[in-house]
Protein backbone atom coordinates (compact mmCIF):
# COMPACT_ATOMS: atom_id res chain seq x y z
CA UNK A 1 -4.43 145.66 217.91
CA UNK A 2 -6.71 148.18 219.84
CA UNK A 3 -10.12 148.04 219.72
CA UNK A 4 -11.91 151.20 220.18
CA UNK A 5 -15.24 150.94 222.36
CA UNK A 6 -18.89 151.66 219.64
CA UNK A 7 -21.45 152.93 221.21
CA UNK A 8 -24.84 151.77 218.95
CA UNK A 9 -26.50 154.55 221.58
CA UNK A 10 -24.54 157.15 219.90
CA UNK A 11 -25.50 156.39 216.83
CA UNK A 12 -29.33 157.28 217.67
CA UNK A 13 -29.76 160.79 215.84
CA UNK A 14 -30.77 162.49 213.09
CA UNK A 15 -27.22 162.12 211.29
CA UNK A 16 -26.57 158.30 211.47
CA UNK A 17 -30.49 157.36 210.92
CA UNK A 18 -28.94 156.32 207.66
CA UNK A 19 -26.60 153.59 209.73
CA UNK A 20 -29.19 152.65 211.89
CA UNK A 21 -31.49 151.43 209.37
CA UNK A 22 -28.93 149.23 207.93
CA UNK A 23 -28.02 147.82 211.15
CA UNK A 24 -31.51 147.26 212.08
CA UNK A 25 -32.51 146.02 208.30
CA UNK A 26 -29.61 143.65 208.92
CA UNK A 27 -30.23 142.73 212.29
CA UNK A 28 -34.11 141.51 210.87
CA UNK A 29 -32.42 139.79 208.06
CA UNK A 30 -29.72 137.79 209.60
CA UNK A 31 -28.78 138.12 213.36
CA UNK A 32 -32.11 137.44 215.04
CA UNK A 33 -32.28 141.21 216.69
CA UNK A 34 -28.03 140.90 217.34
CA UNK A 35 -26.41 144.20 216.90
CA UNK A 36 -23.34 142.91 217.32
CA UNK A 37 -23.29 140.40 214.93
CA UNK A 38 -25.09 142.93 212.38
CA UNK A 39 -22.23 145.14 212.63
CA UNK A 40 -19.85 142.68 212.33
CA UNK A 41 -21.41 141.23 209.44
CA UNK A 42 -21.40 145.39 207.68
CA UNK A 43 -17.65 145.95 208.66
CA UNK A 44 -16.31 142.37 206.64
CA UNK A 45 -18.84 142.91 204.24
CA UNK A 46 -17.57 146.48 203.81
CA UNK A 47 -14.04 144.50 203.82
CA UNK A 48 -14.62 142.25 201.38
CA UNK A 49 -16.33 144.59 199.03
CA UNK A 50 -13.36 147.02 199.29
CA UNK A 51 -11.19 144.18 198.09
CA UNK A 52 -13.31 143.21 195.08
CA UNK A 53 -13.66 146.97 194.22
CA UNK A 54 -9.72 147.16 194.36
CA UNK A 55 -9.32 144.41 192.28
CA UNK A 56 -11.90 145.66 189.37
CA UNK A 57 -9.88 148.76 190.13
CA UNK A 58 -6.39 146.99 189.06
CA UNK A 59 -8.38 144.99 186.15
CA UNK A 60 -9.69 148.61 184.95
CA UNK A 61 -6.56 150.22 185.02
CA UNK A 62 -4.67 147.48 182.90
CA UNK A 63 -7.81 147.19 180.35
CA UNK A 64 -7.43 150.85 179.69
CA UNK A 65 -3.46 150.55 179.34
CA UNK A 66 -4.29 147.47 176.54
CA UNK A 67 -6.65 149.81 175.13
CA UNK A 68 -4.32 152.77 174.92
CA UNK A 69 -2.04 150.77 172.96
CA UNK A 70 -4.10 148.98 170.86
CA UNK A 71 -5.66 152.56 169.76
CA UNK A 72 -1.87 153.38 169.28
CA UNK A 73 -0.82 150.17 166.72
CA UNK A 74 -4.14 150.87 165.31
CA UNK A 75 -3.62 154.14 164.25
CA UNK A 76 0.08 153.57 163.61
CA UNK A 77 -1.58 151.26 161.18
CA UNK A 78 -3.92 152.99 159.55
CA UNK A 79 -1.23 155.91 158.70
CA UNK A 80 1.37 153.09 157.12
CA UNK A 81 -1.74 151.91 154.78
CA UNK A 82 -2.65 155.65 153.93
CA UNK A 83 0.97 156.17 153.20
CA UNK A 84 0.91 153.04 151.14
CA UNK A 85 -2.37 153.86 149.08
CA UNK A 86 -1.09 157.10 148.59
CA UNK A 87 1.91 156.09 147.24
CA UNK A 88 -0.09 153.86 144.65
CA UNK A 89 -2.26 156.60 143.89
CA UNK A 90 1.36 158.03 143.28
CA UNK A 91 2.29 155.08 141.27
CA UNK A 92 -1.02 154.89 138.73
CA UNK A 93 -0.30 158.93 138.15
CA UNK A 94 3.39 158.32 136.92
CA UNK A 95 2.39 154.58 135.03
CA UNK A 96 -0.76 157.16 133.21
CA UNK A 97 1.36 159.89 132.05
CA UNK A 98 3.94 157.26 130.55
CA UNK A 99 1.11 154.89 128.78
CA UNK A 100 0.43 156.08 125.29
CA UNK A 101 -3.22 157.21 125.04
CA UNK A 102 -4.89 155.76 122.02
C-alpha cells in the first residue's frame, strides 16, 4: 500500500474552506486540536458511511424488484377477476333472455 503525503497547508484557500471547517469542527469535537486524528476519524467515517449507503443501495434495489412483481401478480389479478365478472355479466344476459318473463 502507498500512502500519498496530505498537506493540511494546502488545503488553506478559498476552495477547500468547506474541508477545513469540518476538520477543524472535528478537531474541537473529538481530537483535542489533532488534525491527524480528525482526518482519520472523516476518511473511516466516510468509509463506513459508504458501506451503509451501499447496503441501503442493495436493500433498495431488491425492494423495488419485489415491488415490480407484486404490481405484476396484482394486475395479472385484477384482469383474471375482470375476465371472470365479465363473463358472469355474460352468464346473467344468456340465463335473462331464457327465463320466461311473467
Amino acid at each position: 500500500m502507498e500512502l500519498k503525503i496530505i498537506n493540511l497547508r494546502d488545503l488553506n484557500s478559498r476552495e477547500n474552506q468547506d474541508i477545513v471547517e469540518i476538520i477543524n469542527e472535528v478537531m474541537n469535537q473529538r481530537y483535542n486540536h489533532s488534525a491527524n486524528k480528525a482526518v482519520q476519524h472523516i476518511i473511516r467515517t466516510y468509509k463506513r458511511q459508504e458501506s451503509e449507503i451501499n447496503k441501503l443501495r442493495t436493500e433498495l434495489q431488491k425492494l423495488k424488484k419485489e415491488n415490480d412483481l407484486d404490481k405484476k401478480e396484482l394486475a395479472e389479478t385484477i384482469h383474471e377477476l375482470l375476465q371472470g365478472i365479465d363473463g358472469f355479466n355474460k352468464f346473467l344476459t344468456v340465463v335473462n333472455k331464457l327465463t320466461p318473463k311473467k
